[in-house]
C-alpha atoms as a PDB file:
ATOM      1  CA  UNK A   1      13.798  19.868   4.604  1.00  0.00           C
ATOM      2  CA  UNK A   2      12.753  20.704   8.370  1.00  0.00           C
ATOM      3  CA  UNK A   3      14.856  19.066  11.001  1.00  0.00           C
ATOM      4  CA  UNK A   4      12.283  20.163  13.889  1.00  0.00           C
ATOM      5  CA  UNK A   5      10.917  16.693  15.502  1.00  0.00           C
ATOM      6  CA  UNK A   6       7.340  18.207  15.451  1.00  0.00           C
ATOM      7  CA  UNK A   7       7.641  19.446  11.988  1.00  0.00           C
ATOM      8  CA  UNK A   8       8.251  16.154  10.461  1.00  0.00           C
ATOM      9  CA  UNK A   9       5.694  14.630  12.368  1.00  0.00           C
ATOM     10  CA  UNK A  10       2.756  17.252  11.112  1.00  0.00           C
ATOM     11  CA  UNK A  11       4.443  16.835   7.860  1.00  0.00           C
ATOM     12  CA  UNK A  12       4.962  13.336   7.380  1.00  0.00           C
ATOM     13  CA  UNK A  13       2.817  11.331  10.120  1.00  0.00           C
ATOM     14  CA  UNK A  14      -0.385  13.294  11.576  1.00  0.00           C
ATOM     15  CA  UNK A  15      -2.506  12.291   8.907  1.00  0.00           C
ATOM     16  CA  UNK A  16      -1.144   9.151   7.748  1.00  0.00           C
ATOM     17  CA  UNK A  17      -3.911   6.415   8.546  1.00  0.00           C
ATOM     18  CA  UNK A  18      -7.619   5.933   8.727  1.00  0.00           C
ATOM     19  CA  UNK A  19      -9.634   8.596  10.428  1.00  0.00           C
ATOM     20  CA  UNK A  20     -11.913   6.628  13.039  1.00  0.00           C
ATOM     21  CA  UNK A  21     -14.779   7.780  15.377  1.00  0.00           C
ATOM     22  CA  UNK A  22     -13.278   6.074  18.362  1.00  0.00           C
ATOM     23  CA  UNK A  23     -10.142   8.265  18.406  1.00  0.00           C
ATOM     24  CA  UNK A  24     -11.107  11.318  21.147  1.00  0.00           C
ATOM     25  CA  UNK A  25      -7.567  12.549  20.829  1.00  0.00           C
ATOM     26  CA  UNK A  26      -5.307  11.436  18.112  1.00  0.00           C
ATOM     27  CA  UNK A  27      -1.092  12.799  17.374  1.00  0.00           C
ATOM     28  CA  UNK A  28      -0.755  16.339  18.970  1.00  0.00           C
ATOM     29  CA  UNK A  29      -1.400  15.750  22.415  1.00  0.00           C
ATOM     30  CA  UNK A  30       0.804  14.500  25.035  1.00  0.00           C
ATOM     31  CA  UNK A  31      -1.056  11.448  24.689  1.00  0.00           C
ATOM     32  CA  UNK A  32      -3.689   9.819  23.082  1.00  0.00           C
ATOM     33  CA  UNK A  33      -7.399   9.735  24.007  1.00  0.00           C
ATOM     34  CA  UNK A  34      -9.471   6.485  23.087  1.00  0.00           C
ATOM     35  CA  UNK A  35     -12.780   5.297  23.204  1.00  0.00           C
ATOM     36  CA  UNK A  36     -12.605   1.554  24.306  1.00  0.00           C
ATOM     37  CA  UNK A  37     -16.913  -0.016  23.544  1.00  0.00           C
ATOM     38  CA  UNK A  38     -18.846  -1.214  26.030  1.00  0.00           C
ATOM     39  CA  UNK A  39     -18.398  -4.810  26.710  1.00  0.00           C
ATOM     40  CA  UNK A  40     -15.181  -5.013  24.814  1.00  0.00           C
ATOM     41  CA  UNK A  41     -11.385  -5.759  26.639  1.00  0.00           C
ATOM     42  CA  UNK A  42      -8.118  -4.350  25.136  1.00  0.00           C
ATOM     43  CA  UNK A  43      -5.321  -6.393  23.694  1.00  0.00           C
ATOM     44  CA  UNK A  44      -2.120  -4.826  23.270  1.00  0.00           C
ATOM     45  CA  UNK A  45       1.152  -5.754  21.399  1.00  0.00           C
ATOM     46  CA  UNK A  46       4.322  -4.605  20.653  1.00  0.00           C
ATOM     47  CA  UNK A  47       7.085  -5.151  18.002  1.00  0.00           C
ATOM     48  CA  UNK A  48      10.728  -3.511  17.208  1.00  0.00           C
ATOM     49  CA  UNK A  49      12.028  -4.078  13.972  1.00  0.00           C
ATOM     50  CA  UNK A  50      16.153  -3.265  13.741  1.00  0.00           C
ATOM     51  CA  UNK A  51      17.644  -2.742  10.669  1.00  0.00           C
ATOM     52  CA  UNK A  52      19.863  -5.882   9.553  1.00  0.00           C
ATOM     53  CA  UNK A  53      18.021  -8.302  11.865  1.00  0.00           C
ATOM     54  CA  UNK A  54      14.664  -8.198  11.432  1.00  0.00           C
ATOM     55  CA  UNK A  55      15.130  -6.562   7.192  1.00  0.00           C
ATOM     56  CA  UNK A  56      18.133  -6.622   5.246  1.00  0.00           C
ATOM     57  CA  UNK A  57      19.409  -3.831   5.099  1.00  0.00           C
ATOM     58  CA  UNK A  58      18.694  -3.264   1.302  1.00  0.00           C
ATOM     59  CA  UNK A  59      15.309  -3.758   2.631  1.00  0.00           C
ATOM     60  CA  UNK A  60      12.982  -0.777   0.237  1.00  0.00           C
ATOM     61  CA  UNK A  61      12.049   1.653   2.708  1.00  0.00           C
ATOM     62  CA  UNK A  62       8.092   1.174   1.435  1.00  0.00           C
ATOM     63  CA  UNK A  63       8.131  -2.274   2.884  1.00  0.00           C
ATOM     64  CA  UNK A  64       9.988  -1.875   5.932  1.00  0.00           C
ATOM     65  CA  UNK A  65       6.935   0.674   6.675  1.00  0.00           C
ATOM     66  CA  UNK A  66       4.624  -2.110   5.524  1.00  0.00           C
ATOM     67  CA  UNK A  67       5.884  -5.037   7.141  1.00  0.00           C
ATOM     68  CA  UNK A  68       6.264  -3.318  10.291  1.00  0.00           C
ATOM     69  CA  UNK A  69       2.717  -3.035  10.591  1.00  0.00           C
ATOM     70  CA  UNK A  70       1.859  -6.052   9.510  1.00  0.00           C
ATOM     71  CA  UNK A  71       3.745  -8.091  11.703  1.00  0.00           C
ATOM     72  CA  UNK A  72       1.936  -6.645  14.411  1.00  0.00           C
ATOM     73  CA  UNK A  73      -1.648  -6.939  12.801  1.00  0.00           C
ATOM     74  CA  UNK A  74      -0.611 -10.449  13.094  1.00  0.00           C
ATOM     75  CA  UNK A  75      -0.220 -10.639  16.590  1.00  0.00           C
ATOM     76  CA  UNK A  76      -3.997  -9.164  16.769  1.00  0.00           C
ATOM     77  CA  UNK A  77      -4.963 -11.787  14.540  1.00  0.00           C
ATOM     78  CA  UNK A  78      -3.623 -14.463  16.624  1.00  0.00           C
ATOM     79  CA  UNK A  79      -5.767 -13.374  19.526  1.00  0.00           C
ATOM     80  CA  UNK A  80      -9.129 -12.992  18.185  1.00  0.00           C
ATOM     81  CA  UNK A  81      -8.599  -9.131  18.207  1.00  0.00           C
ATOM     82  CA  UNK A  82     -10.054  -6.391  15.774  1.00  0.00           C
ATOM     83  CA  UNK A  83      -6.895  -3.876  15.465  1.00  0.00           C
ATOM     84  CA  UNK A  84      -8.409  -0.442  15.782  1.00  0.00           C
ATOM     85  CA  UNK A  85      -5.143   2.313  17.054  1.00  0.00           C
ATOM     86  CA  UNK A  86      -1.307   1.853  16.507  1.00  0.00           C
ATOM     87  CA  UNK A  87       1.476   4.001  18.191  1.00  0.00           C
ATOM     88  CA  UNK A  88       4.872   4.135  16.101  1.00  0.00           C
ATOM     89  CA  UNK A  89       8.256   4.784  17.778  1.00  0.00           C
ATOM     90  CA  UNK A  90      11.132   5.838  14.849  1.00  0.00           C
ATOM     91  CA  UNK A  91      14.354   6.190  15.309  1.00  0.00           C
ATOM     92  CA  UNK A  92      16.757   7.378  11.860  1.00  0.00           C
ATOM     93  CA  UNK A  93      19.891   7.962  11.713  1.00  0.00           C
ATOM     94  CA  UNK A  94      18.582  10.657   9.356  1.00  0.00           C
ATOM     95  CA  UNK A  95      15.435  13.076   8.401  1.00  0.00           C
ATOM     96  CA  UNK A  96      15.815  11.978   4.197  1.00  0.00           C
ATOM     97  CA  UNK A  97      12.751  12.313   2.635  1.00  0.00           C
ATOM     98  CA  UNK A  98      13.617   9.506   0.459  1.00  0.00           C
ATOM     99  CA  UNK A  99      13.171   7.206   3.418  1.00  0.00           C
ATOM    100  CA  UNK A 100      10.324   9.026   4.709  1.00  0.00           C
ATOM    101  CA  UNK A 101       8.003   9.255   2.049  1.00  0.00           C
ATOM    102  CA  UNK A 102       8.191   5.835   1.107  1.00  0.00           C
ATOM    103  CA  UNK A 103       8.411   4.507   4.223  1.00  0.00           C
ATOM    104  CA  UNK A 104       5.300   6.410   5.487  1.00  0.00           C
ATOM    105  CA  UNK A 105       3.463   5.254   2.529  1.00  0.00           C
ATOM    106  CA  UNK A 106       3.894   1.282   2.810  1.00  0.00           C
ATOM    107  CA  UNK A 107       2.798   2.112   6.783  1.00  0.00           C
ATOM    108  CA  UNK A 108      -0.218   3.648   5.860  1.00  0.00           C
ATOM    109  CA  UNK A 109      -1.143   1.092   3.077  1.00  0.00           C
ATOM    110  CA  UNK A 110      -0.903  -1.811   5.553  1.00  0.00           C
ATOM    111  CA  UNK A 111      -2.670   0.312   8.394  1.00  0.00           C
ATOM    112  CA  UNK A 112      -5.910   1.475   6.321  1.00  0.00           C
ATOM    113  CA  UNK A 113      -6.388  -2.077   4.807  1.00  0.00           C
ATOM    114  CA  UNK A 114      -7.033  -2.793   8.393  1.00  0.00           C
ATOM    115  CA  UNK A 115      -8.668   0.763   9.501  1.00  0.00           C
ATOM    116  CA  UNK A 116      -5.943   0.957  11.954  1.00  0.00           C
ATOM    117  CA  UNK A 117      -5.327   4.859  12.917  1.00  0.00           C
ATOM    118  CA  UNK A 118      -2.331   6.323  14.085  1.00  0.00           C
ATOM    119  CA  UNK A 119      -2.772   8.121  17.537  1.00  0.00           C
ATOM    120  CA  UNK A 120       1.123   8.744  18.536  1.00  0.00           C
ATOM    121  CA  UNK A 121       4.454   7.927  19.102  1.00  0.00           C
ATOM    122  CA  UNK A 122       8.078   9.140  18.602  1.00  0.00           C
ATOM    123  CA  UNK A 123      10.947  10.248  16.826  1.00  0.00           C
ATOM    124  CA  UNK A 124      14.086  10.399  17.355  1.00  0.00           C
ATOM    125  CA  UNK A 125      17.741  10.307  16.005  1.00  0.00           C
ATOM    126  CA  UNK A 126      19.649   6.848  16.536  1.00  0.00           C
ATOM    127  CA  UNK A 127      20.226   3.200  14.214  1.00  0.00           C
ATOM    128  CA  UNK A 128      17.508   2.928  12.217  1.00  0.00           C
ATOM    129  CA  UNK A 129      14.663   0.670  14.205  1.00  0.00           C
ATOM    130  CA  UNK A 130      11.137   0.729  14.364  1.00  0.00           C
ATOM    131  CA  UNK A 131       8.734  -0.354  17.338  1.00  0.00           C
ATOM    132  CA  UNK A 132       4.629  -0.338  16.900  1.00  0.00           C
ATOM    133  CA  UNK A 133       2.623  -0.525  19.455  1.00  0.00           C
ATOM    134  CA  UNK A 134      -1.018  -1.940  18.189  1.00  0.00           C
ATOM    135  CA  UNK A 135      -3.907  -1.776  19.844  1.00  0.00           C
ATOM    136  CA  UNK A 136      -7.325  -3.846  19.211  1.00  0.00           C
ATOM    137  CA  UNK A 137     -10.494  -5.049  21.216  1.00  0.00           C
ATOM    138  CA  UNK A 138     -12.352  -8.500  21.945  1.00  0.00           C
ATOM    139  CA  UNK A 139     -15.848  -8.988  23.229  1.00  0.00           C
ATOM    140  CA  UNK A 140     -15.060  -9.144  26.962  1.00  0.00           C
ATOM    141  CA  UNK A 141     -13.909 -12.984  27.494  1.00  0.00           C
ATOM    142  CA  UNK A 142     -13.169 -14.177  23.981  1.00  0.00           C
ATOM    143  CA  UNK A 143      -9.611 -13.821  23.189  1.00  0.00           C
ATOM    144  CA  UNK A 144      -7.817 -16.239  21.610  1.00  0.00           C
ATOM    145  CA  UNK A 145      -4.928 -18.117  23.682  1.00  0.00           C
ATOM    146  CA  UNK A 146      -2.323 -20.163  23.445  1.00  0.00           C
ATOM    147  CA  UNK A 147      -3.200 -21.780  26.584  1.00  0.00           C
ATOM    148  CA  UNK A 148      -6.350 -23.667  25.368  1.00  0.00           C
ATOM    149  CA  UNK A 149      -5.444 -26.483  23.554  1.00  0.00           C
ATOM    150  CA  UNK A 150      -6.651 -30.253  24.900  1.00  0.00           C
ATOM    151  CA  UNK A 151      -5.728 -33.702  23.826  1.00  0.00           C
ATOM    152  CA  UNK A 152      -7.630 -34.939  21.080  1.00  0.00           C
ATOM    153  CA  UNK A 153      -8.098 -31.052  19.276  1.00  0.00           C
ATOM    154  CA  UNK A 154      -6.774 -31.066  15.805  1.00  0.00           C
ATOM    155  CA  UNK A 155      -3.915 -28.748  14.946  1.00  0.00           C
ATOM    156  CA  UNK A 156      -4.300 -26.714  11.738  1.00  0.00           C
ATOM    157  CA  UNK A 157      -1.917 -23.642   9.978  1.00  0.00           C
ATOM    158  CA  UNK A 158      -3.121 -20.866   7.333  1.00  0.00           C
ATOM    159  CA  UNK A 159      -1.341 -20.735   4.231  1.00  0.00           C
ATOM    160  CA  UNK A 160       2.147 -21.833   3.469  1.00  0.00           C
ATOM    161  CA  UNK A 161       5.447 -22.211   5.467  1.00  0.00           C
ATOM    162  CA  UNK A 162       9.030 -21.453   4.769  1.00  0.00           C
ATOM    163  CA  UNK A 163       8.517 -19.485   1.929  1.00  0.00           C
ATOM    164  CA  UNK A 164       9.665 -15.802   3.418  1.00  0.00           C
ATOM    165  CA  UNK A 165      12.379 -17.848   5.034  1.00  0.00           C
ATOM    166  CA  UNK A 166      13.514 -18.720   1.592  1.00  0.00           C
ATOM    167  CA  UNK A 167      12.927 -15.432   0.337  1.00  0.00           C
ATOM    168  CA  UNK A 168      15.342 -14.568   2.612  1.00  0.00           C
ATOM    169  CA  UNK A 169      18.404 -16.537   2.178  1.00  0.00           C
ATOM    170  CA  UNK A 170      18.219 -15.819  -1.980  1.00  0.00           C
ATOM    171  CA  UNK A 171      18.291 -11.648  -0.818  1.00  0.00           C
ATOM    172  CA  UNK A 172      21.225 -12.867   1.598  1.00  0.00           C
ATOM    173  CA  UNK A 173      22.942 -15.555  -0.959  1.00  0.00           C
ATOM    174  CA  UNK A 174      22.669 -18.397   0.709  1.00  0.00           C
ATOM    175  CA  UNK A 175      20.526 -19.500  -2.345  1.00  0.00           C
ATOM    176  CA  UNK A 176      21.062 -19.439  -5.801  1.00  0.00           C
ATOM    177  CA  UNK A 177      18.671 -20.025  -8.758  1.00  0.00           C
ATOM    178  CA  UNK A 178      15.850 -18.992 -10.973  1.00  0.00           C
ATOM    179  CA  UNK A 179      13.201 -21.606  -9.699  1.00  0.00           C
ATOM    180  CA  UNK A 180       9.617 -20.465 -10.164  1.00  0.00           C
ATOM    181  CA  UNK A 181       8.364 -19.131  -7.229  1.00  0.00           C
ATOM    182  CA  UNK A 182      11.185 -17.497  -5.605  1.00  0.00           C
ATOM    183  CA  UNK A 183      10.226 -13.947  -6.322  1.00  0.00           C
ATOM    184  CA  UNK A 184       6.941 -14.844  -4.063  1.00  0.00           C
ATOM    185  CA  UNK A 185       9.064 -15.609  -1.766  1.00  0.00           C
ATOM    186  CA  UNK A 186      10.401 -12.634  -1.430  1.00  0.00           C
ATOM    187  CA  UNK A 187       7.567 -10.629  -1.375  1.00  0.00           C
ATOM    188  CA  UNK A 188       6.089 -13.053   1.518  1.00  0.00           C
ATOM    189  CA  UNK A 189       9.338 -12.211   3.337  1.00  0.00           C
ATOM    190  CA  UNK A 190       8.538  -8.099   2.856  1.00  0.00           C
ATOM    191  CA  UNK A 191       5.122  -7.812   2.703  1.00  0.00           C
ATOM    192  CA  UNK A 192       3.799 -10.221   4.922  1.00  0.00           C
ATOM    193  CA  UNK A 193      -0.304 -10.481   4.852  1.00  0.00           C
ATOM    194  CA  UNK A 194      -1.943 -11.154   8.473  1.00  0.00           C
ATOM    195  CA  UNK A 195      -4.258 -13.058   8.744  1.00  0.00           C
ATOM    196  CA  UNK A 196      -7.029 -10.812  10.882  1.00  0.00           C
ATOM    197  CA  UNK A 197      -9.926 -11.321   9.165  1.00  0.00           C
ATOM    198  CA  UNK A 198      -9.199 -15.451   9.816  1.00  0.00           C
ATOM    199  CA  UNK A 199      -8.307 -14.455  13.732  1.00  0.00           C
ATOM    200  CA  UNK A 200     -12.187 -13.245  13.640  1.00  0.00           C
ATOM    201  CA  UNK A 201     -13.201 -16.232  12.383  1.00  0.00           C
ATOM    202  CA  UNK A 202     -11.295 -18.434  14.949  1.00  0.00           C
ATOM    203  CA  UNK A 203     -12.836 -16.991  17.976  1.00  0.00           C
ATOM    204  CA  UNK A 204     -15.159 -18.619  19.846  1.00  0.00           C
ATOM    205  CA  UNK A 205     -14.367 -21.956  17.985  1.00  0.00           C
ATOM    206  CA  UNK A 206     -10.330 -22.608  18.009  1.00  0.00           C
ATOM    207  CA  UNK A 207      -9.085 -23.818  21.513  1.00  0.00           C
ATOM    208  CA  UNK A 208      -5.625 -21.833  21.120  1.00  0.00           C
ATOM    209  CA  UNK A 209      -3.933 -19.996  18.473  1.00  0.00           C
ATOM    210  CA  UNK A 210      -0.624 -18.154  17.541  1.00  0.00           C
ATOM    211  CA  UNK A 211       0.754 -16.554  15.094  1.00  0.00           C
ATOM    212  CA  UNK A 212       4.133 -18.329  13.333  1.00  0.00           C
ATOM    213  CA  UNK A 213       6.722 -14.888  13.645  1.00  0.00           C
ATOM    214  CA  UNK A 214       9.427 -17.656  14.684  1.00  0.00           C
ATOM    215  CA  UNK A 215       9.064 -20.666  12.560  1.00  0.00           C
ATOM    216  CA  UNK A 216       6.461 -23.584  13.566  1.00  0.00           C
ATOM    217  CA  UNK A 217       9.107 -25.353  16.018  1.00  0.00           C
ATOM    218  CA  UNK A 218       8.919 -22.664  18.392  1.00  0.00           C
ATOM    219  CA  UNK A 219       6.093 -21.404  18.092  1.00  0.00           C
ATOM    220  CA  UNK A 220       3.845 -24.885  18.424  1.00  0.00           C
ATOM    221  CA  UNK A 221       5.925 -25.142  21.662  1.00  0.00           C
ATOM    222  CA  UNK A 222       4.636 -22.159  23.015  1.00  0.00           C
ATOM    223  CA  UNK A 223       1.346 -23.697  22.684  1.00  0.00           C
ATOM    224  CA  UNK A 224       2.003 -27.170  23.774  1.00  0.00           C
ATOM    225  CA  UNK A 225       3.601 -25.735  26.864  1.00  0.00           C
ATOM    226  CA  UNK A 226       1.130 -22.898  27.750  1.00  0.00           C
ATOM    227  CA  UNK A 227      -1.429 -25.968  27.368  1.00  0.00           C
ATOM    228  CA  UNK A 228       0.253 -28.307  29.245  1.00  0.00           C
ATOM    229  CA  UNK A 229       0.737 -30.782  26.561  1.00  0.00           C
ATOM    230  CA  UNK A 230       2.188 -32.301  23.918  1.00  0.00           C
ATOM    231  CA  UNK A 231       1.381 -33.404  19.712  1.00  0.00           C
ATOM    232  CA  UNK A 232       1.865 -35.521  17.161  1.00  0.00           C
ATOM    233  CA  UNK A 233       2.227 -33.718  13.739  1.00  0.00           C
ATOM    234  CA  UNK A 234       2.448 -35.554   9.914  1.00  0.00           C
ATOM    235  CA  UNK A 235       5.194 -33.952   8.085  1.00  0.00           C
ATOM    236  CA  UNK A 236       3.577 -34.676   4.751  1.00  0.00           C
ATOM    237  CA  UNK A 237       0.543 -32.344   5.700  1.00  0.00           C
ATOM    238  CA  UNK A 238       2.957 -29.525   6.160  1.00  0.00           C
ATOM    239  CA  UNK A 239       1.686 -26.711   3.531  1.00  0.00           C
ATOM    240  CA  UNK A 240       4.991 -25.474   1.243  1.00  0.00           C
ATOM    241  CA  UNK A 241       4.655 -23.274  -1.300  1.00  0.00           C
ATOM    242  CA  UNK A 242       6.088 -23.778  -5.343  1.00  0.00           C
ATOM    243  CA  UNK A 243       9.703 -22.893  -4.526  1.00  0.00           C
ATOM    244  CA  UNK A 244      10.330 -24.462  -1.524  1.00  0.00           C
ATOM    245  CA  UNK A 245       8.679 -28.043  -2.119  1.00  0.00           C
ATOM    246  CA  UNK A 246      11.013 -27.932  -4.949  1.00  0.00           C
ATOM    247  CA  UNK A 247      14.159 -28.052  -2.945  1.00  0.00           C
ATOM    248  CA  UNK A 248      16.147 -31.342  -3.399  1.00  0.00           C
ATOM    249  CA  UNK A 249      17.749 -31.429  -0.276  1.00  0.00           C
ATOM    250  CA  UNK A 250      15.028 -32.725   2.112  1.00  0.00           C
ATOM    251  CA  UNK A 251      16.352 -30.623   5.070  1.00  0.00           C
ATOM    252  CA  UNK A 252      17.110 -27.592   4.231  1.00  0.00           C
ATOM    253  CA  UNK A 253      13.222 -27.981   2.884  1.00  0.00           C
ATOM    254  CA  UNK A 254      12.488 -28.751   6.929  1.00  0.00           C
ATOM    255  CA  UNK A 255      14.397 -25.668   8.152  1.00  0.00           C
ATOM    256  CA  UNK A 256      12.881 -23.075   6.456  1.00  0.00           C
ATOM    257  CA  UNK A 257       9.626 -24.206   6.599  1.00  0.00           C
ATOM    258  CA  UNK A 258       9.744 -25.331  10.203  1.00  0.00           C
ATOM    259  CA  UNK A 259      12.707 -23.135  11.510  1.00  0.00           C
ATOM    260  CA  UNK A 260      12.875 -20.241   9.470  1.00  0.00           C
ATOM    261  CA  UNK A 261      10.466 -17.838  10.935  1.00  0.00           C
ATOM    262  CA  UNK A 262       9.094 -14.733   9.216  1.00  0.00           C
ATOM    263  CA  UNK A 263       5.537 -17.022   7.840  1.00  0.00           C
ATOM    264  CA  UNK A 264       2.957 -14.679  10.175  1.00  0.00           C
ATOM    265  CA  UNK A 265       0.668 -17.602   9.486  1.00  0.00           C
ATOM    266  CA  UNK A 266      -1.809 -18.721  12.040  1.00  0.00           C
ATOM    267  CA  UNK A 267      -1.374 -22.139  13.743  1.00  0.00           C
ATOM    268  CA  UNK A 268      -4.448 -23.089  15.584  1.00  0.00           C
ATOM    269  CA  UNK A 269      -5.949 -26.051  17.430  1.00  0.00           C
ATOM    270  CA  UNK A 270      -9.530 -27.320  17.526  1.00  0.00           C
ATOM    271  CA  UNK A 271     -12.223 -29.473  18.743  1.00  0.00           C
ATOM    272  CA  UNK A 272     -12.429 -33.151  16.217  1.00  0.00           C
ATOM    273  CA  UNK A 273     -15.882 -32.084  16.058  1.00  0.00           C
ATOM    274  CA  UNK A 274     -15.612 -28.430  15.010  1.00  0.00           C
ATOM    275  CA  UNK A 275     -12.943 -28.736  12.691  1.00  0.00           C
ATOM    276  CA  UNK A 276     -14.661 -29.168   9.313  1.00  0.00           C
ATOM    277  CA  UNK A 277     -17.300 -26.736   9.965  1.00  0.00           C
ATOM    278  CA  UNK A 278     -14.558 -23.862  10.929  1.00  0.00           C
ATOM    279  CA  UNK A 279     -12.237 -24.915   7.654  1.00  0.00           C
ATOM    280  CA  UNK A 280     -15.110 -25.036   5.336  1.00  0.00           C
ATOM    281  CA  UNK A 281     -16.032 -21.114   6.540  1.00  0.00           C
ATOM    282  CA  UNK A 282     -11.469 -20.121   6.259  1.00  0.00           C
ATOM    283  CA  UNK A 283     -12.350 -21.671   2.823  1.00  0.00           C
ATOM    284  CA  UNK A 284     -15.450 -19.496   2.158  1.00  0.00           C
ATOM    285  CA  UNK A 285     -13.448 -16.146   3.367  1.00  0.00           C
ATOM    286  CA  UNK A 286     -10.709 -17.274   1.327  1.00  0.00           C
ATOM    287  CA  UNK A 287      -8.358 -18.777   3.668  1.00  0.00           C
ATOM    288  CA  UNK A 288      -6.383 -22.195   2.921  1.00  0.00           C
ATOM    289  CA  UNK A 289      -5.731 -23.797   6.034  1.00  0.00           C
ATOM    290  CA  UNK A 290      -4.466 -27.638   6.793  1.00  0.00           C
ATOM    291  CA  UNK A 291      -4.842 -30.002   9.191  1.00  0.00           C
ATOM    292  CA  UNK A 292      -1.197 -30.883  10.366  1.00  0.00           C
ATOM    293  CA  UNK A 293      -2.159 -33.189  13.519  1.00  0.00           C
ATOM    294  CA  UNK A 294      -3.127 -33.807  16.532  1.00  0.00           C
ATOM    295  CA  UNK A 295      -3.009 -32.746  20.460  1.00  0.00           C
ATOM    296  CA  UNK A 296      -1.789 -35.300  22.713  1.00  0.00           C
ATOM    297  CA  UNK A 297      -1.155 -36.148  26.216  1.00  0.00           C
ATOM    298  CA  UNK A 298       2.098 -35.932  27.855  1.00  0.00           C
ATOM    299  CA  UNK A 299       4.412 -32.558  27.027  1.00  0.00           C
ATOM    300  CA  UNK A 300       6.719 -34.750  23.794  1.00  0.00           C
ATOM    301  CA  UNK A 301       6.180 -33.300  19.788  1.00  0.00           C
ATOM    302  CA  UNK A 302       6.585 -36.129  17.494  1.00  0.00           C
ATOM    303  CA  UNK A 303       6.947 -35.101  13.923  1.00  0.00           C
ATOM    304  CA  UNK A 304       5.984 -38.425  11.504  1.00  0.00           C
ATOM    305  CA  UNK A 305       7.720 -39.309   8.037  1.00  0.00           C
ATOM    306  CA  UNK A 306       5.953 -40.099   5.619  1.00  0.00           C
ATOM    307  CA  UNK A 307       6.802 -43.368   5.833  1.00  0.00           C
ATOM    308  CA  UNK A 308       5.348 -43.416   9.716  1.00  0.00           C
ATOM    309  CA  UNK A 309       8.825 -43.258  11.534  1.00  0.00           C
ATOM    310  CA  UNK A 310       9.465 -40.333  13.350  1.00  0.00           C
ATOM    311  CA  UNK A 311      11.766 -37.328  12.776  1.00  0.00           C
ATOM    312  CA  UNK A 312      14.173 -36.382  15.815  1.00  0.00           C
ATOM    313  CA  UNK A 313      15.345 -32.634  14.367  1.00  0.00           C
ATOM    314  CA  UNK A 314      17.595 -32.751  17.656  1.00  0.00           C
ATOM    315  CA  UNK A 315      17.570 -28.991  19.260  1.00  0.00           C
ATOM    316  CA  UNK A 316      16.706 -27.330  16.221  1.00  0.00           C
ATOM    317  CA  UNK A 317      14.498 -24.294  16.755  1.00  0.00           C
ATOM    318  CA  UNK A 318      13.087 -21.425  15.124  1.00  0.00           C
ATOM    319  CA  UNK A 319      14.583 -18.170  15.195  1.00  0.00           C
ATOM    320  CA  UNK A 320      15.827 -16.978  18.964  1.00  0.00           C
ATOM    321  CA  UNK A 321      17.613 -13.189  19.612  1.00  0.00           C
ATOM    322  CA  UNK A 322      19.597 -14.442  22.172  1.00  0.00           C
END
């Protein structure tokens, strides 16, 4: 096995992704070259992924190269963006083709469903962590942003949430059982699908959008607050997968699905008057969304029962580093 930093690069990660026309100067130069088109802005994001915080650390190597991808195709998603380049910074403890090989392949598979190419990045030896940069363009002026949002806009989600969250307290024991379901819930925790082709579909229509990394708590704040105001969201409209709407103990139901982080759904508000219109083409694409509530005035979230009374979760939040 070469231990030369530029060998295993050539070898393992200079033609790992989609070839694309728009790449002048790809891996092998001091940096890359790119052709941004006419018209278009660039939206950049970055994610790190450390082992034993943001994987377990039984985590398959396959989808640690797979999610960490993905998790940043979600951020392009959230913003309207079409991903297009991705730089990868990797740090190992060790050169072991049997993390390498599989790693590199779950990377690649989430990259080329996207026709993301990889242009460059780094290697190095250290605790095993893993930081993409991605790259994607918007027609000048239409980016999504979380800053949008105005009283009276509906607020809808993509998918399900809480179910990766649940996925990952069975891999850490903190739940037991053989309820149906559960193995999705694991593979929604690993292999997380972003929503891009939905993010296309949101722009020029949704009023603010963001991606749930964090768990809905949080990340609905960031909204509410970049908007300058505030919501009123029905808990019973609150998509849950199989598994977790099977829980018996109402809130540990409420902290993985609004706590627990890890969904990479979309949550997105909208005009009254465009709403239908925009769900019935999510629907077409095949994309489930829901309409969870509503935008108010004022900078207070109230989260309604069931039964019409409202739910004070007290300073629970989704997941924070620090």
């Amino acid at each position: 096995m070469p231990g030369d930093e530029y060998a295993l690069i050539r070898r393992y990660f200079q033609n790992l992704t989609a070839t694309r026309a728009d790449v002048r100067r790809g891996i092998g130069d001091d940096a890359a070259v790119l052709a941004v088109p006419a018209g278009h802005e660039l939206v950049v994001s970055t994610d790190t992924l450390i082992n034993d915080v943001h994987f377990p650390a039984a985590t398959l190597p396959a989808d640690i190269g797979f999610k960490s991808m993905a998790v940043n195709l979600s951020d392009m998603a959230a913003m309207g963006a079409e991903p297009r380049w991705a730089t990868l910074a990797l740090t190992l403890p060790a050169a072991e083709p049997g993390f390498l090989e599989p790693f590199c392949a779950g990377f690649a598979e989430s990259a080329q469903a996207h026709n993301v190419a990889l242009v460059g990045g780094d290697l190095t030896r250290g605790p095993l962590s893993v930081t993409v940069q991605i790259m994607g363009t918007v027609p000048a002026g239409s980016a999504l942003l979380r800053s949008g949002a105005r009283p009276g806009d509906q607020i809808w989600v993509t998918g399900e949430l809480g179910s990766a969250a649940l996925g990952l307290a069975v891999l850490q024991g903190r739940h037991a059982g053989n309820a149906p379901g559960l193995d999705a819930c694991v593979r929604r925790l690993n292999r997380p699908a972003p929503c891009v082709q939905v993010g296309l579909l949101l722009r020029g229509v949704a009023t603010a959008a963001i991606d749930i990394s964090d768990g809905l708590l949080t990340d609905l704040g960031h909204v509410l607050r970049a908007s300058g105001v505030g919501a009123r969201v029905e808990l019973s409209s609150i998509p849950m997968g199989v598994a977790l709407s099977a829980l018996p103990d109402a809130s540990a139901r409420w902290q993985y699905a609004l706590g627990g982080g890890d969904d990479y759904e979309l949550c997105y508000t909208v005009a009254s008057g465009e709403a239908a219109g925009l769900a019935s083409r999510l629907k077409a694409s095949g994309c489930h969304a829901s309409h969870i509530g509503s935008v108010t005035a004022g900078d207070a979230i109230a989260w309604i029962g069931a039964d019409g009374v409202a739910v004070d979760f007290g300073a629970r939040t989704g997941y924070q580093h620090f």
